[in-house]
PDB file of N, CA and C in Angstrom:
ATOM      1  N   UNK A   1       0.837  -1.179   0.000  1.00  0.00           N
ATOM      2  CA  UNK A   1       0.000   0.000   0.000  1.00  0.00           C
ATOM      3  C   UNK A   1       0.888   1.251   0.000  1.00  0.00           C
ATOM      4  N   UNK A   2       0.895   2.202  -0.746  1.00  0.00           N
ATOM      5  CA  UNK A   2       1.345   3.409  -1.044  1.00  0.00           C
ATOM      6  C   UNK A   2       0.556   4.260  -0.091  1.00  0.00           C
ATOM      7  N   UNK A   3       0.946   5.393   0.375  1.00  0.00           N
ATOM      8  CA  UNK A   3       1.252   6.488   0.608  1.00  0.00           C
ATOM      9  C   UNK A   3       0.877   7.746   0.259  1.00  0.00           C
ATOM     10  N   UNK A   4      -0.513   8.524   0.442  1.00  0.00           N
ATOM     11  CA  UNK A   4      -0.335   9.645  -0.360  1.00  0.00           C
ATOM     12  C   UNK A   4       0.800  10.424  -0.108  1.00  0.00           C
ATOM     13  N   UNK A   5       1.421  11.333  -1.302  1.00  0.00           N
ATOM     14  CA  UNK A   5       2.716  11.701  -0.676  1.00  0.00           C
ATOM     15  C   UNK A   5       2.629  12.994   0.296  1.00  0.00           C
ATOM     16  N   UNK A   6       1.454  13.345   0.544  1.00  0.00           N
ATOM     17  CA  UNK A   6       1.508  14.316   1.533  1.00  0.00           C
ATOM     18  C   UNK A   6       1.264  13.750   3.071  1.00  0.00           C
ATOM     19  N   UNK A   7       0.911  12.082   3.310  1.00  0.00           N
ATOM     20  CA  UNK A   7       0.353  12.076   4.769  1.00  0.00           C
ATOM     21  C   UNK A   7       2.038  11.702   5.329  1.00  0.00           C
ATOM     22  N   UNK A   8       1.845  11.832   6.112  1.00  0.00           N
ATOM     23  CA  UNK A   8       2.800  12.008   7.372  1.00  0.00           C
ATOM     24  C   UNK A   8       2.029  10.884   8.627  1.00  0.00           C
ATOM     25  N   UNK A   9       2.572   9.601   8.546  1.00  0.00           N
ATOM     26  CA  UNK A   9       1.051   8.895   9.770  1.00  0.00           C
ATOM     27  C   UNK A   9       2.164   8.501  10.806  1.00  0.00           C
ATOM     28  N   UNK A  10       4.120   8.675  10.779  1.00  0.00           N
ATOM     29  CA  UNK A  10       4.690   8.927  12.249  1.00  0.00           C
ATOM     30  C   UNK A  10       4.595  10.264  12.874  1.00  0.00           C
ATOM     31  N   UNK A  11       3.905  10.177  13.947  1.00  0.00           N
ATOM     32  CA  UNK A  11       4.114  11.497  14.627  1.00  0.00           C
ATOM     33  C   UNK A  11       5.133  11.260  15.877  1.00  0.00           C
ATOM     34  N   UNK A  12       5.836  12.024  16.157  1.00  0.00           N
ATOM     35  CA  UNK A  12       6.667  12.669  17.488  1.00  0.00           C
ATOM     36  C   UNK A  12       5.752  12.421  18.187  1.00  0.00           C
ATOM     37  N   UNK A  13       5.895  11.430  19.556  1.00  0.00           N
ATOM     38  CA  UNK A  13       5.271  12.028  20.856  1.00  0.00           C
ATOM     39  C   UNK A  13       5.867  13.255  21.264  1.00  0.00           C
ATOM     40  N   UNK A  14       6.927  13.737  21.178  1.00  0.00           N
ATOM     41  CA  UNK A  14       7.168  15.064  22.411  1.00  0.00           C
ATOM     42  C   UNK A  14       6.853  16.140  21.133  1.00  0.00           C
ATOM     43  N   UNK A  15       6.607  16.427  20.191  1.00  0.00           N
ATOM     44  CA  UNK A  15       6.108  17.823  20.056  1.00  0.00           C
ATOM     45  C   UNK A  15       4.867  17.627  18.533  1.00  0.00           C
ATOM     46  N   UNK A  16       4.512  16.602  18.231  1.00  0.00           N
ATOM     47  CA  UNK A  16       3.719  15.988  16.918  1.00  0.00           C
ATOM     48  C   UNK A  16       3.847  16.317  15.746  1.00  0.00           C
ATOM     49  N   UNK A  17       5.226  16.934  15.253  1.00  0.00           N
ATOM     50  CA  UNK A  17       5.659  16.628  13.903  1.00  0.00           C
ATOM     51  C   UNK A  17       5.291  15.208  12.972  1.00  0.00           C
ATOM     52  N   UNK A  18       4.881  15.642  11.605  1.00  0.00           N
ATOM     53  CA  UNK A  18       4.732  14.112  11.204  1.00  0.00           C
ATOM     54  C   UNK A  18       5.942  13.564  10.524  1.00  0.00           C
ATOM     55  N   UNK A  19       5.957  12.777  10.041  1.00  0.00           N
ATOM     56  CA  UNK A  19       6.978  11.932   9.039  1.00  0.00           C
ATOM     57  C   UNK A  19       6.718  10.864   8.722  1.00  0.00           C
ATOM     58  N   UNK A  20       7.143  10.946   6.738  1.00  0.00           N
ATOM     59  CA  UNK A  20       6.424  10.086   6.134  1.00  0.00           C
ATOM     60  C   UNK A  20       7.073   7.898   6.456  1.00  0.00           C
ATOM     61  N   UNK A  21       8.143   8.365   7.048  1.00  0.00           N
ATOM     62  CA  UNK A  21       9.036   6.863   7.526  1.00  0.00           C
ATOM     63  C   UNK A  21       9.303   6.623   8.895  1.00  0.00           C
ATOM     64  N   UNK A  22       9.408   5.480   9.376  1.00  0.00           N
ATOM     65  CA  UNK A  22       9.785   5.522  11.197  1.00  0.00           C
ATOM     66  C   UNK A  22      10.934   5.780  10.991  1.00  0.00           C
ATOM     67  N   UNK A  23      12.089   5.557  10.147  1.00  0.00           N
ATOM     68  CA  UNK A  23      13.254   5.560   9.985  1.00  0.00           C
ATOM     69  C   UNK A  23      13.914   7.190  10.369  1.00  0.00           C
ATOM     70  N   UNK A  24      12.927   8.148   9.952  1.00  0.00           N
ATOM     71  CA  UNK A  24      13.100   9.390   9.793  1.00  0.00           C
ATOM     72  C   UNK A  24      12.490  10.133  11.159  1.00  0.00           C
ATOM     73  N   UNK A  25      11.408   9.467  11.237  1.00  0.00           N
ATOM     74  CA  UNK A  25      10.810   9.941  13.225  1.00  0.00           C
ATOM     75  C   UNK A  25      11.911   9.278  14.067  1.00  0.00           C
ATOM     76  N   UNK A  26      12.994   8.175  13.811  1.00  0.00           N
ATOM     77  CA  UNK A  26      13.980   7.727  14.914  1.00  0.00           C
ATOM     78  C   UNK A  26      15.039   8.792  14.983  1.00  0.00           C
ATOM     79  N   UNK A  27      15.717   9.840  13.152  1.00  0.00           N
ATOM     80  CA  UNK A  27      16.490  10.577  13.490  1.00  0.00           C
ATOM     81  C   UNK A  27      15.749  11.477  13.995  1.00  0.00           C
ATOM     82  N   UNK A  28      14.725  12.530  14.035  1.00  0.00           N
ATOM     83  CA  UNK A  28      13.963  13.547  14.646  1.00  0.00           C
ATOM     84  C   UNK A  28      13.990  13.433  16.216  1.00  0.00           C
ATOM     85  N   UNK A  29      14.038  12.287  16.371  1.00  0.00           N
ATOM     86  CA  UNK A  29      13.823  12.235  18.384  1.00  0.00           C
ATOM     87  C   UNK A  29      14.962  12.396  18.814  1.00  0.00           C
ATOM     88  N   UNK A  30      16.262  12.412  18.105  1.00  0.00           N
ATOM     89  CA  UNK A  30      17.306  12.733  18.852  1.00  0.00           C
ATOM     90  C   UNK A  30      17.456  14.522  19.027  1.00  0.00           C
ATOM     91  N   UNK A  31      16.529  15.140  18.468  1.00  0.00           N
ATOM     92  CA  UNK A  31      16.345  16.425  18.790  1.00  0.00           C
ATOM     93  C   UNK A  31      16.181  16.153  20.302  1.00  0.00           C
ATOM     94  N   UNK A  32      14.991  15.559  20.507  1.00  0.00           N
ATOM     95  CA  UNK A  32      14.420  15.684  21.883  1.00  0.00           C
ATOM     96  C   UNK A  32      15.500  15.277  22.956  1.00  0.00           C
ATOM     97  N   UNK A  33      16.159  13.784  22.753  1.00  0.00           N
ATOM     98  CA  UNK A  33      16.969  13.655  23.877  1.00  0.00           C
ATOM     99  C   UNK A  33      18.403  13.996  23.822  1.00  0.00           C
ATOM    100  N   UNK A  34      18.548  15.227  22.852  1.00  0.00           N
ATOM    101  CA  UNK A  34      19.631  15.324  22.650  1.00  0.00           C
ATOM    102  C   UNK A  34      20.903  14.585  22.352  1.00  0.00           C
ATOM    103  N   UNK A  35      20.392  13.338  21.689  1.00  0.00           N
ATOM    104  CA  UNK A  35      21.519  13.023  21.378  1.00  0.00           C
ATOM    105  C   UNK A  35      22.436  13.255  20.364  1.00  0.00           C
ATOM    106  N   UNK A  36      24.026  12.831  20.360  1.00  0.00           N
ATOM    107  CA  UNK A  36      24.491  13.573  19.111  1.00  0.00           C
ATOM    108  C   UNK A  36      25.202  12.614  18.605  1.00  0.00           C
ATOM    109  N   UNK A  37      24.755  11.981  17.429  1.00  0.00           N
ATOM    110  CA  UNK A  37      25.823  10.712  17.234  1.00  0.00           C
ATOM    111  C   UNK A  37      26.500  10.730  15.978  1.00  0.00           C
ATOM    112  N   UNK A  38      26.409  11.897  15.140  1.00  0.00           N
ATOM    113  CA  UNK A  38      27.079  12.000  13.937  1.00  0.00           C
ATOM    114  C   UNK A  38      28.760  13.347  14.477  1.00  0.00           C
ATOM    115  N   UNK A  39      29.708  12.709  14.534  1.00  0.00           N
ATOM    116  CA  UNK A  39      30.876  13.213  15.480  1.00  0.00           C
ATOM    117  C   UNK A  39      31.724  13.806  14.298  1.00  0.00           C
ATOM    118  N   UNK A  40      32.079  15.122  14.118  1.00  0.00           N
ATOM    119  CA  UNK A  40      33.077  15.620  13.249  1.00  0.00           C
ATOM    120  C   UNK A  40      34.684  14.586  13.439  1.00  0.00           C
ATOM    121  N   UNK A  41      35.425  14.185  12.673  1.00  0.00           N
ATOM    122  CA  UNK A  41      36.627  13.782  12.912  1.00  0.00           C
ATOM    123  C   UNK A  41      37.637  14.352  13.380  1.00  0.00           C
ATOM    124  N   UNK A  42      37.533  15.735  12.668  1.00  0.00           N
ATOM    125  CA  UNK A  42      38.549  16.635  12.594  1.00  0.00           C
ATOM    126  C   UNK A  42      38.525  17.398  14.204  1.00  0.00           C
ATOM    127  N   UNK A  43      37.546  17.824  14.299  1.00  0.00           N
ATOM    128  CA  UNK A  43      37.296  18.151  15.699  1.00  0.00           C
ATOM    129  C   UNK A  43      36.756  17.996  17.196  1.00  0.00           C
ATOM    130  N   UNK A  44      36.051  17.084  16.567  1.00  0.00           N
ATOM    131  CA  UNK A  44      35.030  16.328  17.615  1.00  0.00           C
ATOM    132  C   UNK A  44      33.764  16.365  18.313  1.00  0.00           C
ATOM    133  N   UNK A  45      33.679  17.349  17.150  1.00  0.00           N
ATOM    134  CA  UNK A  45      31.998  18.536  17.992  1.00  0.00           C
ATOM    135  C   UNK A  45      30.973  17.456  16.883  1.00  0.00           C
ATOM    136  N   UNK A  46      30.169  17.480  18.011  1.00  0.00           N
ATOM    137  CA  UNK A  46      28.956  16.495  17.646  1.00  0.00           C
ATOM    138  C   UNK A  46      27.640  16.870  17.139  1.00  0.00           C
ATOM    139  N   UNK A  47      26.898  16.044  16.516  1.00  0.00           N
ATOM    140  CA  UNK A  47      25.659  16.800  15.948  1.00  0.00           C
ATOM    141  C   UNK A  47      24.373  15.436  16.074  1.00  0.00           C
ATOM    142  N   UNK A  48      23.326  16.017  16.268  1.00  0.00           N
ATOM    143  CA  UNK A  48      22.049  14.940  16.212  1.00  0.00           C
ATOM    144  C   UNK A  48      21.691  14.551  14.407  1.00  0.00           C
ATOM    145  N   UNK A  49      22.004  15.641  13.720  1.00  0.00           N
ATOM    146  CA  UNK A  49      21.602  15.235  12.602  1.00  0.00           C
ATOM    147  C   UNK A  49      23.179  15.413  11.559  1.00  0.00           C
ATOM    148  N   UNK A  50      22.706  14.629  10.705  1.00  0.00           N
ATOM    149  CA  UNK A  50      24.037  14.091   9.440  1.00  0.00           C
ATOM    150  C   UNK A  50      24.195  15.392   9.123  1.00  0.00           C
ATOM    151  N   UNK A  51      22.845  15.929   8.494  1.00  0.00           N
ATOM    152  CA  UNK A  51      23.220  16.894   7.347  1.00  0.00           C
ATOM    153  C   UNK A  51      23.906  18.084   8.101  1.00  0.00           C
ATOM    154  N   UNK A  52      23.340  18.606   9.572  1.00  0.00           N
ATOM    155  CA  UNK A  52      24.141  19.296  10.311  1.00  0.00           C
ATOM    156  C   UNK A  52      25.951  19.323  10.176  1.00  0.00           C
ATOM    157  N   UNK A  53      26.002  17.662  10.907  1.00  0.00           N
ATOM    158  CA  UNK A  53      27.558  17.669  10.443  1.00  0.00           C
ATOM    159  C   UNK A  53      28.517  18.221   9.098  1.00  0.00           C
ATOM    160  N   UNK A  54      27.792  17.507   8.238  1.00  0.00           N
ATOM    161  CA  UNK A  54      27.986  18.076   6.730  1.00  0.00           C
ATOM    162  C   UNK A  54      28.060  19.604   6.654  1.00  0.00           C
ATOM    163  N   UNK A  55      27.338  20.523   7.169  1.00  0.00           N
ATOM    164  CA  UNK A  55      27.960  21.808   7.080  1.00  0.00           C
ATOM    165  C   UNK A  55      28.788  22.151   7.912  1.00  0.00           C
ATOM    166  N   UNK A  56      28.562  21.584   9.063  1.00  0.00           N
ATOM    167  CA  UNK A  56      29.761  22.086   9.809  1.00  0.00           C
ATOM    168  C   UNK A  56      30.999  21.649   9.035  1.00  0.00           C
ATOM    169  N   UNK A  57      31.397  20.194   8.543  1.00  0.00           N
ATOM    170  CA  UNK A  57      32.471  19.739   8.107  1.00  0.00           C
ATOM    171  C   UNK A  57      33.214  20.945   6.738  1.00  0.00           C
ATOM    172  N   UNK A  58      32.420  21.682   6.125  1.00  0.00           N
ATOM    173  CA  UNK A  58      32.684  22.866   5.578  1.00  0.00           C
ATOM    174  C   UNK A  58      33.780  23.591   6.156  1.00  0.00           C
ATOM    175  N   UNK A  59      33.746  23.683   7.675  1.00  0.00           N
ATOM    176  CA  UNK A  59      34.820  24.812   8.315  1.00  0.00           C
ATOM    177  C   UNK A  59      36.161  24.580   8.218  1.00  0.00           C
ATOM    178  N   UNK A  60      36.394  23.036   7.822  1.00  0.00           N
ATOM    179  CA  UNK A  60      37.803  22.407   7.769  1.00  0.00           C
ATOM    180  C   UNK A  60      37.917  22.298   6.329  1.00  0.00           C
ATOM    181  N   UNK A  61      36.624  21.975   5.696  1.00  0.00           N
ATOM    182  CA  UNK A  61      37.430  22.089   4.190  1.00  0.00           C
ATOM    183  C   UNK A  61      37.502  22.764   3.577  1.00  0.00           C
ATOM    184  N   UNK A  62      37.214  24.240   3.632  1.00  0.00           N
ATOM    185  CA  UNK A  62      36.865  25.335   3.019  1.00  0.00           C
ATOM    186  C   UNK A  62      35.572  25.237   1.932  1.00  0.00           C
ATOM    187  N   UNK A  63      35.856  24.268   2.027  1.00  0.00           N
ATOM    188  CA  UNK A  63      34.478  24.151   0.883  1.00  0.00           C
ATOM    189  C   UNK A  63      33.055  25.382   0.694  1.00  0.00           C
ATOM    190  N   UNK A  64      32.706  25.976   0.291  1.00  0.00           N
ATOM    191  CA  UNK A  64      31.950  27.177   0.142  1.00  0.00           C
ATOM    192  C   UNK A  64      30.633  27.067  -1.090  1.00  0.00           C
ATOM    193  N   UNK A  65      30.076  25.981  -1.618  1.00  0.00           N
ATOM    194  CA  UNK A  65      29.516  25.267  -2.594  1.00  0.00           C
ATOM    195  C   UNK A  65      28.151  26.600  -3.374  1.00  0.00           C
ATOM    196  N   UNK A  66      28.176  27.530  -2.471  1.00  0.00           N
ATOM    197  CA  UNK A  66      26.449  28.579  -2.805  1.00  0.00           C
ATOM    198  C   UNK A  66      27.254  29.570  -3.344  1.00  0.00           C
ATOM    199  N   UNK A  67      27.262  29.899  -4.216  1.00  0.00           N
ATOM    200  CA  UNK A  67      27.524  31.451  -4.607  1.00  0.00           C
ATOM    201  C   UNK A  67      26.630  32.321  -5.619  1.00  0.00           C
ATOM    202  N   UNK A  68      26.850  33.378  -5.508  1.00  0.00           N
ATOM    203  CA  UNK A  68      25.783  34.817  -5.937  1.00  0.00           C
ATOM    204  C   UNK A  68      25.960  34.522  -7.266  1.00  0.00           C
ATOM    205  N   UNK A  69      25.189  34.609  -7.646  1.00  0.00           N
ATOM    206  CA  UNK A  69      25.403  35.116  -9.378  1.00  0.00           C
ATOM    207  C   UNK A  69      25.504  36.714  -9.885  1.00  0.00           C
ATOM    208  N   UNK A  70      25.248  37.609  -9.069  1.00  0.00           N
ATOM    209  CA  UNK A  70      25.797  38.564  -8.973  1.00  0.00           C
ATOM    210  C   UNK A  70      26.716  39.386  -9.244  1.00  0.00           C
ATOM    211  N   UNK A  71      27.663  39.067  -8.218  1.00  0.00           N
ATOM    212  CA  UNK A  71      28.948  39.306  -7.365  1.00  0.00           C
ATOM    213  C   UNK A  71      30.015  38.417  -7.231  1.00  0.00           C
ATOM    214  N   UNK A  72      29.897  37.067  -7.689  1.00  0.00           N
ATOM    215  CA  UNK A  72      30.658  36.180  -7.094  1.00  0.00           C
ATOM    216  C   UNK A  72      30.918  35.133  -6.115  1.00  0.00           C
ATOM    217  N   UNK A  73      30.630  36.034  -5.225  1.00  0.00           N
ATOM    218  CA  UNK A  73      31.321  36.111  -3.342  1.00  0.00           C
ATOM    219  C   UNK A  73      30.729  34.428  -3.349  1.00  0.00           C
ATOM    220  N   UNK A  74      31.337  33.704  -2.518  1.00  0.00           N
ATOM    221  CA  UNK A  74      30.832  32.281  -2.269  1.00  0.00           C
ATOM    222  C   UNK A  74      30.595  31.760  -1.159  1.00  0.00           C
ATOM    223  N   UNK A  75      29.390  30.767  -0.398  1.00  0.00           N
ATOM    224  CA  UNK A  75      29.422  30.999   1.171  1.00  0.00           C
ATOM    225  C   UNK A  75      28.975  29.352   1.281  1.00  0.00           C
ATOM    226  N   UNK A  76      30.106  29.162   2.543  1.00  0.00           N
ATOM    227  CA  UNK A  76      29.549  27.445   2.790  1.00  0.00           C
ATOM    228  C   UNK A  76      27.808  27.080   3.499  1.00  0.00           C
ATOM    229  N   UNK A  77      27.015  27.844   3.229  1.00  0.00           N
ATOM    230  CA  UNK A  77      25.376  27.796   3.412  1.00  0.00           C
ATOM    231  C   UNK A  77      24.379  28.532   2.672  1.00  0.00           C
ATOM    232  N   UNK A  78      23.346  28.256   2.813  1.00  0.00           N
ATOM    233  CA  UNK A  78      22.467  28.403   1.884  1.00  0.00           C
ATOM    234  C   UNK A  78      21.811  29.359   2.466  1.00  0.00           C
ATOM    235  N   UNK A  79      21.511  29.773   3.432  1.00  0.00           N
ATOM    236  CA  UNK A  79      21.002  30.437   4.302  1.00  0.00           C
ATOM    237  C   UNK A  79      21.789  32.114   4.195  1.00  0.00           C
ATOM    238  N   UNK A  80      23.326  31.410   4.339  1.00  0.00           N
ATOM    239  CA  UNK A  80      24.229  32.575   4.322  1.00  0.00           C
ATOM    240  C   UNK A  80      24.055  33.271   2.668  1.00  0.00           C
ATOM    241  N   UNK A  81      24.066  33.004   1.954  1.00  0.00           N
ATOM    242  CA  UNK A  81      23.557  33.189   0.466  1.00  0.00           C
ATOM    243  C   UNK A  81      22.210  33.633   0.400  1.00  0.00           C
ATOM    244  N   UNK A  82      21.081  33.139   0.882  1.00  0.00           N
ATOM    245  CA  UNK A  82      19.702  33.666   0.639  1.00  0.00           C
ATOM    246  C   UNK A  82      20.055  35.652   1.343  1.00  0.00           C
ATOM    247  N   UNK A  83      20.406  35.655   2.571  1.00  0.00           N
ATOM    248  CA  UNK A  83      20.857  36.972   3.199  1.00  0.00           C
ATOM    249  C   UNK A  83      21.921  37.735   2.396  1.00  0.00           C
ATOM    250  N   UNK A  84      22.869  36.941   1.516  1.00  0.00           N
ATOM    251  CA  UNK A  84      23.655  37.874   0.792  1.00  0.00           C
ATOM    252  C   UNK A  84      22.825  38.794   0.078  1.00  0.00           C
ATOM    253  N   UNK A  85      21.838  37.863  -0.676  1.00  0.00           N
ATOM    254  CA  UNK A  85      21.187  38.300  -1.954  1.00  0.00           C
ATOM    255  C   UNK A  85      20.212  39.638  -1.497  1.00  0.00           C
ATOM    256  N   UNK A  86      20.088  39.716  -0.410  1.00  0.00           N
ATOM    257  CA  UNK A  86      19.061  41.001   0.123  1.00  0.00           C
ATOM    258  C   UNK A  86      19.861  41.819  -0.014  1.00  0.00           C
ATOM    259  N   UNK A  87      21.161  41.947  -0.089  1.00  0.00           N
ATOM    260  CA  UNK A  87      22.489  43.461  -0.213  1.00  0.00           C
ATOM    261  C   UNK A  87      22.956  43.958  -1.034  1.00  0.00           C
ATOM    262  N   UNK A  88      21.594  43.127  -2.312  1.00  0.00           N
ATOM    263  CA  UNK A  88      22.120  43.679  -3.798  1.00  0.00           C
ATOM    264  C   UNK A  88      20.980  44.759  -4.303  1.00  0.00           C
TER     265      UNK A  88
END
């Protein structure tokens, strides 16, 4: 049985976010108990979620992947780039 792709039928007990896999409500709960099990190598600072790590891991490689079409300028987040673009 499929899925419409909008239902969401795992919810979070501690705050009722949905999600469409249990696989994906098991990484979400480590919000709640804080856990942090994806560990930078280089430094050792820890994160609950992968993709977190993954930007942090940016700070050691310089890696900078978003840039303006603009201006150039290049920034390791996407976030940091959406705010560039307001200074044009």
């Amino acid at each position: 049985q499929k899925l419409h792709w909008e239902e969401k039928p795992f919810k979070c007990p501690e705050c009722g976010k949905g999600f469409k896999g249990h696989s994906r409500l098991l990484t979400h709960l480590k919000v709640h108990t804080r856990e942090k099990v994806f560990v930078c190598a280089e430094c050792g600072k820890s994160f609950s979620r992968k993709a977190n790590l993954v930007v942090h891991q940016r700070v050691h490689t310089g890696e900078r992947p978003y840039k303006c079409k603009e201006c150039e300028k290049t920034f390791s987040r996407a976030s940091s780039l959406l705010a560039h673009h307001k200074t044009h």
